[in-house]
N, C-alpha and C. Protein backbone atom coordinates (compact mmCIF):
# COMPACT_ATOMS: atom_id res chain seq x y z
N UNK A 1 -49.09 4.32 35.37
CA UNK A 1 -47.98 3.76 34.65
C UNK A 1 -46.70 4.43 35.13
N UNK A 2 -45.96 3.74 35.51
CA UNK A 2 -44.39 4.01 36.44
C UNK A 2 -43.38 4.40 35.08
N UNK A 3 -42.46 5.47 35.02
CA UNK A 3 -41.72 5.56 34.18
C UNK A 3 -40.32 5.28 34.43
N UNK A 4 -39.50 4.58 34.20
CA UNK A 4 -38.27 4.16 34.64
C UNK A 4 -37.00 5.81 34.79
N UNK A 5 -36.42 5.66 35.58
CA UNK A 5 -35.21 7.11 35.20
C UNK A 5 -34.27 6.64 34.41
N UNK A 6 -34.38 7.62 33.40
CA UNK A 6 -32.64 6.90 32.88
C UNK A 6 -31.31 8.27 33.16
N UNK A 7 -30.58 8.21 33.08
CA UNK A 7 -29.42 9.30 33.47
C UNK A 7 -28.87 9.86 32.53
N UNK A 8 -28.69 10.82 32.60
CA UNK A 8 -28.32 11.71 30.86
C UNK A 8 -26.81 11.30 30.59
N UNK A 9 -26.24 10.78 29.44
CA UNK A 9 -25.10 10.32 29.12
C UNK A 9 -24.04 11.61 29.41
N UNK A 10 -23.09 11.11 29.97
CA UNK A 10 -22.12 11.98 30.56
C UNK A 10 -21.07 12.05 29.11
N UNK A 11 -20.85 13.23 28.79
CA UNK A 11 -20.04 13.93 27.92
C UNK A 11 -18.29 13.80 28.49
N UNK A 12 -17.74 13.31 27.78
CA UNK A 12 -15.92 13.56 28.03
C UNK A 12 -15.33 14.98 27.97
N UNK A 13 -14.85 15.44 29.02
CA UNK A 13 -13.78 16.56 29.27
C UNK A 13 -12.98 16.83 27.85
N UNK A 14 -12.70 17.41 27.36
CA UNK A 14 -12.19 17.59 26.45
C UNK A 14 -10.66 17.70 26.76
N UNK A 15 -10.42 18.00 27.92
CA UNK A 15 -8.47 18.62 28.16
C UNK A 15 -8.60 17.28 29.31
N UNK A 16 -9.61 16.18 29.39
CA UNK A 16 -9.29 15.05 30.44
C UNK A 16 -8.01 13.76 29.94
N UNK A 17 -6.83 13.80 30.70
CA UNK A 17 -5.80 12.73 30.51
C UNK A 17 -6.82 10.90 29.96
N UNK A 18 -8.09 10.85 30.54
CA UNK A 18 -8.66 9.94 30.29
C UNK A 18 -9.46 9.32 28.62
N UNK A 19 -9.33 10.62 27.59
CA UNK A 19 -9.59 10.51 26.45
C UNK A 19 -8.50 10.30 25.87
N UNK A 20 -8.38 8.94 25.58
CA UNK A 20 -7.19 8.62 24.90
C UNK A 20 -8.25 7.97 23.24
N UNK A 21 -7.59 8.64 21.88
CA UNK A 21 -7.83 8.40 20.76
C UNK A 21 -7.79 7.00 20.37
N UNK A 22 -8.53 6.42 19.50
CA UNK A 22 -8.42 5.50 19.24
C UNK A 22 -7.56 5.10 18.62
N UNK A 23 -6.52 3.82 18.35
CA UNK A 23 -5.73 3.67 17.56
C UNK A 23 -6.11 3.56 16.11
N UNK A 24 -6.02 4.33 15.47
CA UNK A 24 -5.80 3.81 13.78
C UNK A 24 -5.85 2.31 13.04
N UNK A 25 -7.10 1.57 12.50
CA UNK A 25 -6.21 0.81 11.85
C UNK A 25 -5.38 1.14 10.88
N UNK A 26 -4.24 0.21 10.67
CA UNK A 26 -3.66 0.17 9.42
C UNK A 26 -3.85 0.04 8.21
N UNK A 27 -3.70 0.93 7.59
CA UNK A 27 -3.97 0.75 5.66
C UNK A 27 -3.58 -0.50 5.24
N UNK A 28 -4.27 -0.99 5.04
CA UNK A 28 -3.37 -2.35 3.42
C UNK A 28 -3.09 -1.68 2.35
N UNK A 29 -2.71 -2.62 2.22
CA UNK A 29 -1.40 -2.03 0.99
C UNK A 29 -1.68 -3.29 0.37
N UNK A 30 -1.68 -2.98 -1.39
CA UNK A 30 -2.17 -4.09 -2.01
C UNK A 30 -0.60 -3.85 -3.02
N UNK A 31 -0.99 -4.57 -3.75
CA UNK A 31 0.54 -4.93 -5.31
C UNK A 31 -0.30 -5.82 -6.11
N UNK A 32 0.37 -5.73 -7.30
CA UNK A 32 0.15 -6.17 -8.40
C UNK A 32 -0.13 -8.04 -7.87
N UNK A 33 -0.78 -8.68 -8.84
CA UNK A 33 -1.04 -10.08 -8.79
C UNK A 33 -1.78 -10.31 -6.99
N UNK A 34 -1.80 -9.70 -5.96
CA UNK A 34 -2.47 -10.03 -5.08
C UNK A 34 -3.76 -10.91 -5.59
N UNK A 35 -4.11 -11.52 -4.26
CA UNK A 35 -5.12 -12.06 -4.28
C UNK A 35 -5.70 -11.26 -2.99
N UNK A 36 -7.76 -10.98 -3.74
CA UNK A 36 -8.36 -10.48 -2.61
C UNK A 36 -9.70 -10.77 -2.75
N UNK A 37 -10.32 -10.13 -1.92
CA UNK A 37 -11.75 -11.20 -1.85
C UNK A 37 -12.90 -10.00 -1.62
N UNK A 38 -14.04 -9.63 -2.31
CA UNK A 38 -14.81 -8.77 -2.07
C UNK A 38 -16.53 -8.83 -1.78
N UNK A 39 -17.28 -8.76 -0.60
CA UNK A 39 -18.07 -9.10 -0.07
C UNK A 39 -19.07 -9.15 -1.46
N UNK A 40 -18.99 -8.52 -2.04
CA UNK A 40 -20.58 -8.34 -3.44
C UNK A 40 -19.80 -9.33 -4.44
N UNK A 41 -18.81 -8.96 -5.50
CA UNK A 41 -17.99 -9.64 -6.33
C UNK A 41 -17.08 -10.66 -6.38
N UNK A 42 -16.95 -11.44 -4.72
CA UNK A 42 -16.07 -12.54 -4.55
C UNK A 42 -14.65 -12.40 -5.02
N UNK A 43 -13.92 -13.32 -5.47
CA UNK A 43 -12.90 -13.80 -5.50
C UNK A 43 -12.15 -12.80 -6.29
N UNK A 44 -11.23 -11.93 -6.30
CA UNK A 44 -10.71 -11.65 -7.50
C UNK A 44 -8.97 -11.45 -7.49
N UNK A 45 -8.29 -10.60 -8.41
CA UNK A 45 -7.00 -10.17 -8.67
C UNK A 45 -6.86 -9.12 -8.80
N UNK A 46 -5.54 -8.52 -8.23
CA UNK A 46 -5.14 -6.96 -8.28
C UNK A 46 -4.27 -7.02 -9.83
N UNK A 47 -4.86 -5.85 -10.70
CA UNK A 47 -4.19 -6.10 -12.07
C UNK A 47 -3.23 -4.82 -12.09
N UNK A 48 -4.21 -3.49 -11.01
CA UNK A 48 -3.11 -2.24 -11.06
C UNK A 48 -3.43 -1.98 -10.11
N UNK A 49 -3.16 -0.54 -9.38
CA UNK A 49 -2.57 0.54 -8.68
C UNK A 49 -2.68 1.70 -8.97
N UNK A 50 -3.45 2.64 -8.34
CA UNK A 50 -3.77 3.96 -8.97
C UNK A 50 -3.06 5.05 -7.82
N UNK A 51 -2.33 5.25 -7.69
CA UNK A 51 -1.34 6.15 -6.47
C UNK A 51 -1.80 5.75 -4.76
N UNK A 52 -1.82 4.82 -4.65
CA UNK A 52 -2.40 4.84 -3.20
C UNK A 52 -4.29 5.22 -3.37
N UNK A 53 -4.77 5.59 -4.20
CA UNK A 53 -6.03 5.90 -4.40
C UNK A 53 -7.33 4.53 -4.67
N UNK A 54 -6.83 4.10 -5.45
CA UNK A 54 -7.79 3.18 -6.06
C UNK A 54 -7.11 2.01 -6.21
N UNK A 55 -7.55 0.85 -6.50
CA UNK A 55 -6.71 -0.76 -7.23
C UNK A 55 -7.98 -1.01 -8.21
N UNK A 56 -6.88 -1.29 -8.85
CA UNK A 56 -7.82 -1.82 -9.97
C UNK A 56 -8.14 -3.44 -9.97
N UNK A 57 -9.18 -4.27 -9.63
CA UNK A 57 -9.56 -5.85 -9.57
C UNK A 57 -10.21 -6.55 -10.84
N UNK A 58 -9.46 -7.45 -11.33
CA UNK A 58 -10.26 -8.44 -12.25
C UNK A 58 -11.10 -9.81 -11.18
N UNK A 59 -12.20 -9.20 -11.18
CA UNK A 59 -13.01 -10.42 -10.78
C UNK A 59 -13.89 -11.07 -11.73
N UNK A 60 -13.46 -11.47 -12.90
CA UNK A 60 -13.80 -12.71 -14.09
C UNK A 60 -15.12 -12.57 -13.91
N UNK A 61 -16.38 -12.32 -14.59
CA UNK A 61 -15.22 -11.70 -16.09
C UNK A 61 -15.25 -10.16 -16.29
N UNK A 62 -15.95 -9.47 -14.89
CA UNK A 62 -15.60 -7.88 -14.80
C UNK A 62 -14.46 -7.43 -13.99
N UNK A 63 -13.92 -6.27 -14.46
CA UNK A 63 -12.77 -5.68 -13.82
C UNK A 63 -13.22 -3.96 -13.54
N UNK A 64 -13.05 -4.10 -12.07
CA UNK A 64 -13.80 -2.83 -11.35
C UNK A 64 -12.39 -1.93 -11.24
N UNK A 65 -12.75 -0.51 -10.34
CA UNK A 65 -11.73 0.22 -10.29
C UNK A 65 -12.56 0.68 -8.74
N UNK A 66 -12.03 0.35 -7.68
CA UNK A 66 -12.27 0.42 -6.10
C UNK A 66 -11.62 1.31 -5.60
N UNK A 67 -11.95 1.87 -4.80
CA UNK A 67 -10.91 3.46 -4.45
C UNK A 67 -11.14 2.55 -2.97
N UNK A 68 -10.22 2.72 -2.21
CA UNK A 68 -9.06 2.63 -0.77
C UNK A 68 -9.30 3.46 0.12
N UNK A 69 -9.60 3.59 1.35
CA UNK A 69 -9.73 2.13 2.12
C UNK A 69 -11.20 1.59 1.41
N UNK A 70 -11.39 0.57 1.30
CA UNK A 70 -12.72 -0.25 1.53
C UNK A 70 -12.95 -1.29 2.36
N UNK A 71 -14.30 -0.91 3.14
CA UNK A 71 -14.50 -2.34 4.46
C UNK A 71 -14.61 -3.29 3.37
N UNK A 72 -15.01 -3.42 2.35
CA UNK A 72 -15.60 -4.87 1.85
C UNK A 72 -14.79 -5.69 0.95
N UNK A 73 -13.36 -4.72 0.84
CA UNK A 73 -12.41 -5.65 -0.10
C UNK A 73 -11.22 -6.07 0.89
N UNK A 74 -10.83 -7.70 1.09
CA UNK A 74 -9.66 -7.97 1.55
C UNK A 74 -8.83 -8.52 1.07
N UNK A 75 -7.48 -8.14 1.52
CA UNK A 75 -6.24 -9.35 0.72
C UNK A 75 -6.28 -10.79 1.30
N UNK A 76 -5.92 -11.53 1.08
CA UNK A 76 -6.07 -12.99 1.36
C UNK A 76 -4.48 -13.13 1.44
């Protein structure tokens, strides 16, 4: 039985001009009355704002309290 070679993954230089960081996405930023949409709870409304920390969502007929960033909540 023949075993294929594979090549040991080459590690990045740490001080190499060629590691350039990834860009950042951007935060959303939500406000009051938004409309947003959440992969488990669907459709809902921004009712508050907790310092940049959390939003608070009425998605009818529960109203959650989501802390920021989240992949699964978007503004519409």
């Amino acid at each position: 039985m023949m075993r294929t070679f594979r090549a040991a993954a080459r590690r990045p230089l740490p001080g190499s001009p060629f590691n350039v960081p990834e860009a950042a996405a951007p935060a959303e930023c939500y406000a009051v009355d938004d409309q947003v949409t959440h992969d488990k709870y669907g459709l809902g409304t921004v009712i508050g704002l907790e310092g940049g920390i959390a939003v608070l969502v009425d998605f009818r007929p529960r109203k959650l309290r989501i802390t920021i960033p989240c992949s699964k909540l978007t503004r519409l």
